[in-house]
PDB file of N, CA and C in Angstrom:
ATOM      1  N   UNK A   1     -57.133  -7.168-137.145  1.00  0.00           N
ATOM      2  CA  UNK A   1     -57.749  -8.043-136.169  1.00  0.00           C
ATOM      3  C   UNK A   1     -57.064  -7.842-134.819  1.00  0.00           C
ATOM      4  N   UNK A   2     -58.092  -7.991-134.010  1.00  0.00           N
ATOM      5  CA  UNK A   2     -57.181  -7.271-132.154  1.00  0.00           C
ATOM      6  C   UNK A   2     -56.751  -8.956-131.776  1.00  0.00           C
ATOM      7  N   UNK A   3     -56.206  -8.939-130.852  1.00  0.00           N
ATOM      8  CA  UNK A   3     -55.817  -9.988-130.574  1.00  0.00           C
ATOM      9  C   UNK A   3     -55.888  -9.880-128.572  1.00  0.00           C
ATOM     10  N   UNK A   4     -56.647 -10.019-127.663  1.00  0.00           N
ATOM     11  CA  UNK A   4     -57.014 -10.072-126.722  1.00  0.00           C
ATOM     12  C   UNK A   4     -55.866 -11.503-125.940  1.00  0.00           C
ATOM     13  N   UNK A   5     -55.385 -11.408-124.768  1.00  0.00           N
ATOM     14  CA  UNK A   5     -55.314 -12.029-124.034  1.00  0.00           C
ATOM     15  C   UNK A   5     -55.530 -11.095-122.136  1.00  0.00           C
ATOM     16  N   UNK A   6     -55.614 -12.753-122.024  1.00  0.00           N
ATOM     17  CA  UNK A   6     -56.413 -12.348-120.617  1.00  0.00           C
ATOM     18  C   UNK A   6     -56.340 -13.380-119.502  1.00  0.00           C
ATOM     19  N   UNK A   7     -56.508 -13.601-118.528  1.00  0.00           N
ATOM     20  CA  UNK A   7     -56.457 -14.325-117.354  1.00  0.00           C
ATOM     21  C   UNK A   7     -56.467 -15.766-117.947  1.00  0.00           C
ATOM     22  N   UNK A   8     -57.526 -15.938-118.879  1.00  0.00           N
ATOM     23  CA  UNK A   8     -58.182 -17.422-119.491  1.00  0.00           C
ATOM     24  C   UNK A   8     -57.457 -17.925-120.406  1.00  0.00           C
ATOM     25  N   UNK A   9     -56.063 -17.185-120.972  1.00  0.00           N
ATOM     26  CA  UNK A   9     -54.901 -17.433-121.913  1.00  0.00           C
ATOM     27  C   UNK A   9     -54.029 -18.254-121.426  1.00  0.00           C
ATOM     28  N   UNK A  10     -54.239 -20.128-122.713  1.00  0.00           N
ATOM     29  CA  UNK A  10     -53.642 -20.514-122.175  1.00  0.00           C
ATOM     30  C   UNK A  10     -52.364 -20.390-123.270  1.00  0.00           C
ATOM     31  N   UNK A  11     -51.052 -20.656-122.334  1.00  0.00           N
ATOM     32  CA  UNK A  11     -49.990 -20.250-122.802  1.00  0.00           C
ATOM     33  C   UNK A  11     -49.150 -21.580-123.017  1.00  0.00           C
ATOM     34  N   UNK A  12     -48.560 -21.740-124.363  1.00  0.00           N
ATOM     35  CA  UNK A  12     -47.542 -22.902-124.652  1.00  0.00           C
ATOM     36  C   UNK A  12     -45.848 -22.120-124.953  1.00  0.00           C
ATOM     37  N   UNK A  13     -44.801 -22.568-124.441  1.00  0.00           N
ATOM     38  CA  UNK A  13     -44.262 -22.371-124.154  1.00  0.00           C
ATOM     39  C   UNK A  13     -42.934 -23.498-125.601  1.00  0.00           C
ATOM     40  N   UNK A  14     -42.651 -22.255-126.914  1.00  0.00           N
ATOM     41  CA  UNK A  14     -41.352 -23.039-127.601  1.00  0.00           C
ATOM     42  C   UNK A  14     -40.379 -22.876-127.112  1.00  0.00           C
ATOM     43  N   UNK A  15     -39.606 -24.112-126.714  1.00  0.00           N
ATOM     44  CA  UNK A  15     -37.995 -23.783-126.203  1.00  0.00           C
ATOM     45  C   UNK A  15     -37.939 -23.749-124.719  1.00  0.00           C
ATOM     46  N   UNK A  16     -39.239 -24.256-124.318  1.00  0.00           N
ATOM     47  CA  UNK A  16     -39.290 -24.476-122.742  1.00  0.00           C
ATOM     48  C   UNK A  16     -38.107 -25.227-121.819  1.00  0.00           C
ATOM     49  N   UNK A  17     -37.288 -26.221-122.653  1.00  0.00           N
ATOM     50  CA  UNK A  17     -36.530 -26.735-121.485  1.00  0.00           C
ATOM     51  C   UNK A  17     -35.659 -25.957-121.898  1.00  0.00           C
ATOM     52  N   UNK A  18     -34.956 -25.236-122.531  1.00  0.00           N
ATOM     53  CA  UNK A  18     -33.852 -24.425-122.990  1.00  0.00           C
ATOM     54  C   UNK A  18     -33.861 -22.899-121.467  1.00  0.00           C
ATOM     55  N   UNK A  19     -32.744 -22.555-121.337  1.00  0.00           N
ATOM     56  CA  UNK A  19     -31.872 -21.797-120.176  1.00  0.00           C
ATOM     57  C   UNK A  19     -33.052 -20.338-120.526  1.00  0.00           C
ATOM     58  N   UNK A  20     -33.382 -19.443-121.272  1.00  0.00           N
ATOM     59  CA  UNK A  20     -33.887 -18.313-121.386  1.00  0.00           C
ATOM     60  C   UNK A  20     -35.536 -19.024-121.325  1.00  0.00           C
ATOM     61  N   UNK A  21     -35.671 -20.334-122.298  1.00  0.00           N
ATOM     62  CA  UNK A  21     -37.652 -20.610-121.774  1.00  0.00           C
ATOM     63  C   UNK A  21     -37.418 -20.848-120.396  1.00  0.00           C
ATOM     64  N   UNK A  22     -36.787 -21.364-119.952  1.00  0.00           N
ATOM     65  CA  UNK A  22     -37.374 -21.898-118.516  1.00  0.00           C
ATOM     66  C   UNK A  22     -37.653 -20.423-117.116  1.00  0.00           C
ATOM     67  N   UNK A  23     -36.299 -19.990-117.662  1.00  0.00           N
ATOM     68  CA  UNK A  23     -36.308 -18.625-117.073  1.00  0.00           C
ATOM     69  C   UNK A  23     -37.413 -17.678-117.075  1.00  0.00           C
ATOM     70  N   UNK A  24     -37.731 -17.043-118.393  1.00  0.00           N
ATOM     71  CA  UNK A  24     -39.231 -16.536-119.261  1.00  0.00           C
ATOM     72  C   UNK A  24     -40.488 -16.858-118.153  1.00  0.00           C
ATOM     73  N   UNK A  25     -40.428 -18.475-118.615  1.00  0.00           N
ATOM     74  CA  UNK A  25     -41.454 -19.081-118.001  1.00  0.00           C
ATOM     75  C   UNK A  25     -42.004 -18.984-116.534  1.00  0.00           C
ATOM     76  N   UNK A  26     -41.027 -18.916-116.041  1.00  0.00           N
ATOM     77  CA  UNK A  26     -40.661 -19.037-114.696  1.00  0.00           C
ATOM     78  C   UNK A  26     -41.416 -17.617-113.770  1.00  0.00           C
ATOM     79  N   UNK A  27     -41.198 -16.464-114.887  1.00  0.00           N
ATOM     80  CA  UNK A  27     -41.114 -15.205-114.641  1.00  0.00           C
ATOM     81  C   UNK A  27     -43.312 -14.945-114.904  1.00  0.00           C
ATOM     82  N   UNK A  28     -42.952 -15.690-116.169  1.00  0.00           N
ATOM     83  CA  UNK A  28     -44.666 -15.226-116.428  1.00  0.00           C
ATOM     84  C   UNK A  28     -45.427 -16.275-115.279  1.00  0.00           C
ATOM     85  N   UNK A  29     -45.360 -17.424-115.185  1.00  0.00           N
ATOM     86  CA  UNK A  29     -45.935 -17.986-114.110  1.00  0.00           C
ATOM     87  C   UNK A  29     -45.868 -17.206-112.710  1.00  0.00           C
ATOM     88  N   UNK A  30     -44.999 -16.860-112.168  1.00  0.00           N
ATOM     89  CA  UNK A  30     -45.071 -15.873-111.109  1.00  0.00           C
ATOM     90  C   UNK A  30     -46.260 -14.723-111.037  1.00  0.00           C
ATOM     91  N   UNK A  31     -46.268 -14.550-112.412  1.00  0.00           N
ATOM     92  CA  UNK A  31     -47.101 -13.201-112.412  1.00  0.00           C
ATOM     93  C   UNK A  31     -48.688 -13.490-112.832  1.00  0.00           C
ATOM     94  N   UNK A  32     -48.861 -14.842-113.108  1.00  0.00           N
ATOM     95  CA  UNK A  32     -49.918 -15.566-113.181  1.00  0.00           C
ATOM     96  C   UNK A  32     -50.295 -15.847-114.160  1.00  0.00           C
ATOM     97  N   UNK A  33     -49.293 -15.840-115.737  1.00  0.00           N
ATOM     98  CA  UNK A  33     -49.699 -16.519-116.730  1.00  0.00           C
ATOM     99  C   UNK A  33     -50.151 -17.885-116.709  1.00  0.00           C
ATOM    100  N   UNK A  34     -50.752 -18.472-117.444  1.00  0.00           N
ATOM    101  CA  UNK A  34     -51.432 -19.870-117.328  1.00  0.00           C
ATOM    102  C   UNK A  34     -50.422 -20.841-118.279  1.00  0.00           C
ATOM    103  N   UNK A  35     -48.905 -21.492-117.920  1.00  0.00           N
ATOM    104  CA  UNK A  35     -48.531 -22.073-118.558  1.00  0.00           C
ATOM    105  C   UNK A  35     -48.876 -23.547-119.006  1.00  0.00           C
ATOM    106  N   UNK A  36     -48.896 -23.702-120.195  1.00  0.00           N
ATOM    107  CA  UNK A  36     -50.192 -25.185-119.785  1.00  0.00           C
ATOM    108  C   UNK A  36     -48.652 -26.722-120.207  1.00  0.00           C
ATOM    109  N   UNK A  37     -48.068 -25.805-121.510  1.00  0.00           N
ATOM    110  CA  UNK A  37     -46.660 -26.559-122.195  1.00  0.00           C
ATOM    111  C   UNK A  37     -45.606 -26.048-122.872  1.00  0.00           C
ATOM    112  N   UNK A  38     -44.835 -27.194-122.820  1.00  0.00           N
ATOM    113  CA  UNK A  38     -43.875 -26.185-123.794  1.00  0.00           C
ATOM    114  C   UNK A  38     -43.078 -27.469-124.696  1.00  0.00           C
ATOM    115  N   UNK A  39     -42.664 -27.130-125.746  1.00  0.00           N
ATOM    116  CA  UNK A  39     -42.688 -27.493-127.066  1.00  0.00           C
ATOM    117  C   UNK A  39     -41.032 -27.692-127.154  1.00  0.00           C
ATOM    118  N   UNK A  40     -40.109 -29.121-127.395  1.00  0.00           N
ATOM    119  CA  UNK A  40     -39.242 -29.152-127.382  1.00  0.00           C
ATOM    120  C   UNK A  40     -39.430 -29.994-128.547  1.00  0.00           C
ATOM    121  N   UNK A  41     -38.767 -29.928-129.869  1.00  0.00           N
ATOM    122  CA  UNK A  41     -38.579 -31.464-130.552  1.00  0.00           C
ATOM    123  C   UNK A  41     -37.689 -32.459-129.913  1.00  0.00           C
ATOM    124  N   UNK A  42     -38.279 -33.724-129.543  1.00  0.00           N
ATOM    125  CA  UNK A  42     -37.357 -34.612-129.197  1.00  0.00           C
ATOM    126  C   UNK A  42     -37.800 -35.022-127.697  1.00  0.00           C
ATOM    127  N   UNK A  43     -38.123 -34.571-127.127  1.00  0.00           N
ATOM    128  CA  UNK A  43     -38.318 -34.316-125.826  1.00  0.00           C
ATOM    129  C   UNK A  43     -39.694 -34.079-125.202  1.00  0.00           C
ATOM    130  N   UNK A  44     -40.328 -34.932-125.767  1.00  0.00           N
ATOM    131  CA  UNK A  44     -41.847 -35.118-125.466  1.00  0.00           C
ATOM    132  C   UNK A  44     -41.599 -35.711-124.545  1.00  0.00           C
ATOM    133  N   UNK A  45     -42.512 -36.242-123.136  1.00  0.00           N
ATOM    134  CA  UNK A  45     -42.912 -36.874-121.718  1.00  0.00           C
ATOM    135  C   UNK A  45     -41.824 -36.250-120.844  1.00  0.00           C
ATOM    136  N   UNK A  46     -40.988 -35.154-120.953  1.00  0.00           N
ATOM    137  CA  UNK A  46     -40.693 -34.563-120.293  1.00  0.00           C
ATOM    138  C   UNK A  46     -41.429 -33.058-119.406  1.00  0.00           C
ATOM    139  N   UNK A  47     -41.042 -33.046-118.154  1.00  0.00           N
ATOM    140  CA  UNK A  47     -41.993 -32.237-117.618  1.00  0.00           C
ATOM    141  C   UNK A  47     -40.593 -31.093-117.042  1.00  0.00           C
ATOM    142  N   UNK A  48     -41.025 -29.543-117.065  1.00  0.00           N
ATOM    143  CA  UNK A  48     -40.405 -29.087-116.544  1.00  0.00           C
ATOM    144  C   UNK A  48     -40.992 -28.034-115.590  1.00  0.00           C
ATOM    145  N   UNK A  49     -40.621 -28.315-114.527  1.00  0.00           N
ATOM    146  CA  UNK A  49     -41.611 -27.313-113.166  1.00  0.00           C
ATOM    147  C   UNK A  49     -42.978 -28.109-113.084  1.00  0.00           C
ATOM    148  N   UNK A  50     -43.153 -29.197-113.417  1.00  0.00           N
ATOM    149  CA  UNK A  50     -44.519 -29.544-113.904  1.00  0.00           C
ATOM    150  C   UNK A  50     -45.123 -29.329-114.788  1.00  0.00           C
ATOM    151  N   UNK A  51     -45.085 -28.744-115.647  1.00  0.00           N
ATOM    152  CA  UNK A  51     -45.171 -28.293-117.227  1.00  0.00           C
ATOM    153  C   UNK A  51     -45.039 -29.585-118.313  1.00  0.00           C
ATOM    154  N   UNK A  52     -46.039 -30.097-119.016  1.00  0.00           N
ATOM    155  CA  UNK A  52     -45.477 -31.224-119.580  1.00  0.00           C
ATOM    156  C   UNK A  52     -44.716 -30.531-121.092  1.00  0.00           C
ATOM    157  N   UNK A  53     -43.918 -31.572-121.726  1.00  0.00           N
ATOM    158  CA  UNK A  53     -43.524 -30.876-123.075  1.00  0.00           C
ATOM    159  C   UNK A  53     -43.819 -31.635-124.062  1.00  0.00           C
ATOM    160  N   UNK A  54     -43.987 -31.426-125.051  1.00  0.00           N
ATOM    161  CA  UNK A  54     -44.341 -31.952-126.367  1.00  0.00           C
ATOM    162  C   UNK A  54     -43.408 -32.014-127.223  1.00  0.00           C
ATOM    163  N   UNK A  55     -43.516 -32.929-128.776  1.00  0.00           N
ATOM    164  CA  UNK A  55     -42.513 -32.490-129.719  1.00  0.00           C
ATOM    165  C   UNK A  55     -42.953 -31.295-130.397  1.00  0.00           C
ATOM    166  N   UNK A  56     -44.265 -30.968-130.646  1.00  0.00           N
ATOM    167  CA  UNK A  56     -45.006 -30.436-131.673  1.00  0.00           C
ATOM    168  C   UNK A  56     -45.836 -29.339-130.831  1.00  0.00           C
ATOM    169  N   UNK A  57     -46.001 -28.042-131.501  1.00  0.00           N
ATOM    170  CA  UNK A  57     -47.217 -27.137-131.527  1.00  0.00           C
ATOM    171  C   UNK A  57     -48.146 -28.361-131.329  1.00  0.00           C
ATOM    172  N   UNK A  58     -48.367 -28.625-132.679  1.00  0.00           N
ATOM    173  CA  UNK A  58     -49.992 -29.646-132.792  1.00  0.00           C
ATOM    174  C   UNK A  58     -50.254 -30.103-131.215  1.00  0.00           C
ATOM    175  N   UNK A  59     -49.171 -30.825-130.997  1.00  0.00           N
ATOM    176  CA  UNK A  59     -49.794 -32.315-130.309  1.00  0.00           C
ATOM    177  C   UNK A  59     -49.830 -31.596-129.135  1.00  0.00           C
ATOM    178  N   UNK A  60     -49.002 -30.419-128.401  1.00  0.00           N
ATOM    179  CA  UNK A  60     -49.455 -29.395-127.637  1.00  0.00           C
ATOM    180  C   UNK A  60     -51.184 -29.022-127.259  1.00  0.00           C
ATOM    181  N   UNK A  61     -51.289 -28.224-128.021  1.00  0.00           N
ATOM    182  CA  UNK A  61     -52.602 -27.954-128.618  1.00  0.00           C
ATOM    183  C   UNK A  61     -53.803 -29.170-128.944  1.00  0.00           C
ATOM    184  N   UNK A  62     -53.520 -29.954-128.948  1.00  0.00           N
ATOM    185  CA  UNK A  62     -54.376 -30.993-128.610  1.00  0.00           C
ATOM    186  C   UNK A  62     -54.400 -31.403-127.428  1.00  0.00           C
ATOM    187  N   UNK A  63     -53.188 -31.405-126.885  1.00  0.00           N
ATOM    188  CA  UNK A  63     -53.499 -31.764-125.349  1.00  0.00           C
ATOM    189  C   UNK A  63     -53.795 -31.398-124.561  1.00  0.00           C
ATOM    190  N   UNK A  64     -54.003 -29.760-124.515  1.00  0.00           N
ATOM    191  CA  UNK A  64     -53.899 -29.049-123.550  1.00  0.00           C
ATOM    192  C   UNK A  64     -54.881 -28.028-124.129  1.00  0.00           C
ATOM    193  N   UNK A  65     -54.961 -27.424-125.468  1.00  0.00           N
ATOM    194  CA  UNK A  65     -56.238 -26.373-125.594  1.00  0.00           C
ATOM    195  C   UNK A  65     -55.409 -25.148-125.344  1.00  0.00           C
ATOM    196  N   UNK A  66     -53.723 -25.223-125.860  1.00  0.00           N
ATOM    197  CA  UNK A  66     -53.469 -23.776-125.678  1.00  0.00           C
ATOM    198  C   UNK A  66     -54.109 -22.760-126.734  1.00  0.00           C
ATOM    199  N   UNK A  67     -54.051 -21.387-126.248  1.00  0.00           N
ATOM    200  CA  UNK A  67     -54.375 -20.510-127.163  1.00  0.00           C
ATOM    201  C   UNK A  67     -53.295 -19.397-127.404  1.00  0.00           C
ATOM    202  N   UNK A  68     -52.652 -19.494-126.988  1.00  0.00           N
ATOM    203  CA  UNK A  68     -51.306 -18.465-127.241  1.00  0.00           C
ATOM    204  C   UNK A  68     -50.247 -18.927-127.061  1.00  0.00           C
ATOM    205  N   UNK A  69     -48.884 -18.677-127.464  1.00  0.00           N
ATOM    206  CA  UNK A  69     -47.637 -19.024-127.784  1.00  0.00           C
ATOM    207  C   UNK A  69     -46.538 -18.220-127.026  1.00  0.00           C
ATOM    208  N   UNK A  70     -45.613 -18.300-126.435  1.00  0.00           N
ATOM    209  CA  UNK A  70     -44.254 -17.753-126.333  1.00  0.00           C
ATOM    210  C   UNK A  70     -43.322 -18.829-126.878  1.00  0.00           C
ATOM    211  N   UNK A  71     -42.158 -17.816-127.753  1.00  0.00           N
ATOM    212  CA  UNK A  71     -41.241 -18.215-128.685  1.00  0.00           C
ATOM    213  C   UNK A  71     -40.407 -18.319-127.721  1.00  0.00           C
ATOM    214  N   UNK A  72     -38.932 -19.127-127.522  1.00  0.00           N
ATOM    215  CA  UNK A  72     -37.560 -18.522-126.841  1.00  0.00           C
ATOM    216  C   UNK A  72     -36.858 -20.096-127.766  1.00  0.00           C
ATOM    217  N   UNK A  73     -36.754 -19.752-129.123  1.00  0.00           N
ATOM    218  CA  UNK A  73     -35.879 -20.702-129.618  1.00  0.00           C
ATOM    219  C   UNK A  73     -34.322 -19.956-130.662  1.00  0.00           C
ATOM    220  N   UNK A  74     -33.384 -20.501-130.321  1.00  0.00           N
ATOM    221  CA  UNK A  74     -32.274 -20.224-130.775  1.00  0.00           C
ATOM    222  C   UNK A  74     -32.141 -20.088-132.218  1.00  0.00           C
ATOM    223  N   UNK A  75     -31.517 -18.796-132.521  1.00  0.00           N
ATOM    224  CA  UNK A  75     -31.668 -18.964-134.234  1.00  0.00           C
ATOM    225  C   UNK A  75     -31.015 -19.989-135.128  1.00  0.00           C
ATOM    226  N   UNK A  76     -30.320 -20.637-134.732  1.00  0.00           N
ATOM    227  CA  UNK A  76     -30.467 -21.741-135.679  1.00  0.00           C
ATOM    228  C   UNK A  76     -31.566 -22.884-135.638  1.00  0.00           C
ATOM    229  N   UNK A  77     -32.574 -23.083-134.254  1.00  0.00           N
ATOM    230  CA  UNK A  77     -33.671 -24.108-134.748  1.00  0.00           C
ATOM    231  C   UNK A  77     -34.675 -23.076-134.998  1.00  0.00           C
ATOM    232  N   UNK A  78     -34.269 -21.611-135.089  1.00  0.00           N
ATOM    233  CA  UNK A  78     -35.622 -20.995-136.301  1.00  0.00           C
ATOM    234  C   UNK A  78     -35.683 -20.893-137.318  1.00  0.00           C
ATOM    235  N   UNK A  79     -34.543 -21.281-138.230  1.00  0.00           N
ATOM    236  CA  UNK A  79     -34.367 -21.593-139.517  1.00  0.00           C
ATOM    237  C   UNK A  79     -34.943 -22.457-139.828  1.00  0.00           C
TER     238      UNK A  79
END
């Protein structure tokens, strides 16, 4: 299965308030990715750059209608 992204990709962001997401983020927004959130447990109604964050994928994705993902979480909360 191909997997297409494109201008209309919206992008959620795991590990967004963390030192390498924000950075990442920072970098693809420049270049005109569509960041819509980013995904912290714990740390939902926080906004970063304007970016709101969520605890959850899910509740992400409900709020916002992302369709694609960037990872930047530390290997111990990928266990």
């Amino acid at each position: 299965m191909a997997i297409w992204l494109d201008a209309n990709t919206r992008v959620v962001v795991q590990g967004l308030t963390g030192k390498e997401g924000q950075f990442h983020a920072a970098k693809c927004r420049e270049y005109g990715t569509k960041i819509v959130a980013g995904v912290t447990p714990g740390k939902a109604g926080a906004t970063v750059d304007g970016v709101p964050v969520f605890n959850t994928v899910a509740d992400a994705k409900a709020a916002t209608g992302c369709t694609a993902s960037l990872i930047f979480v530390p290997p111990l909360g990928a266990a």
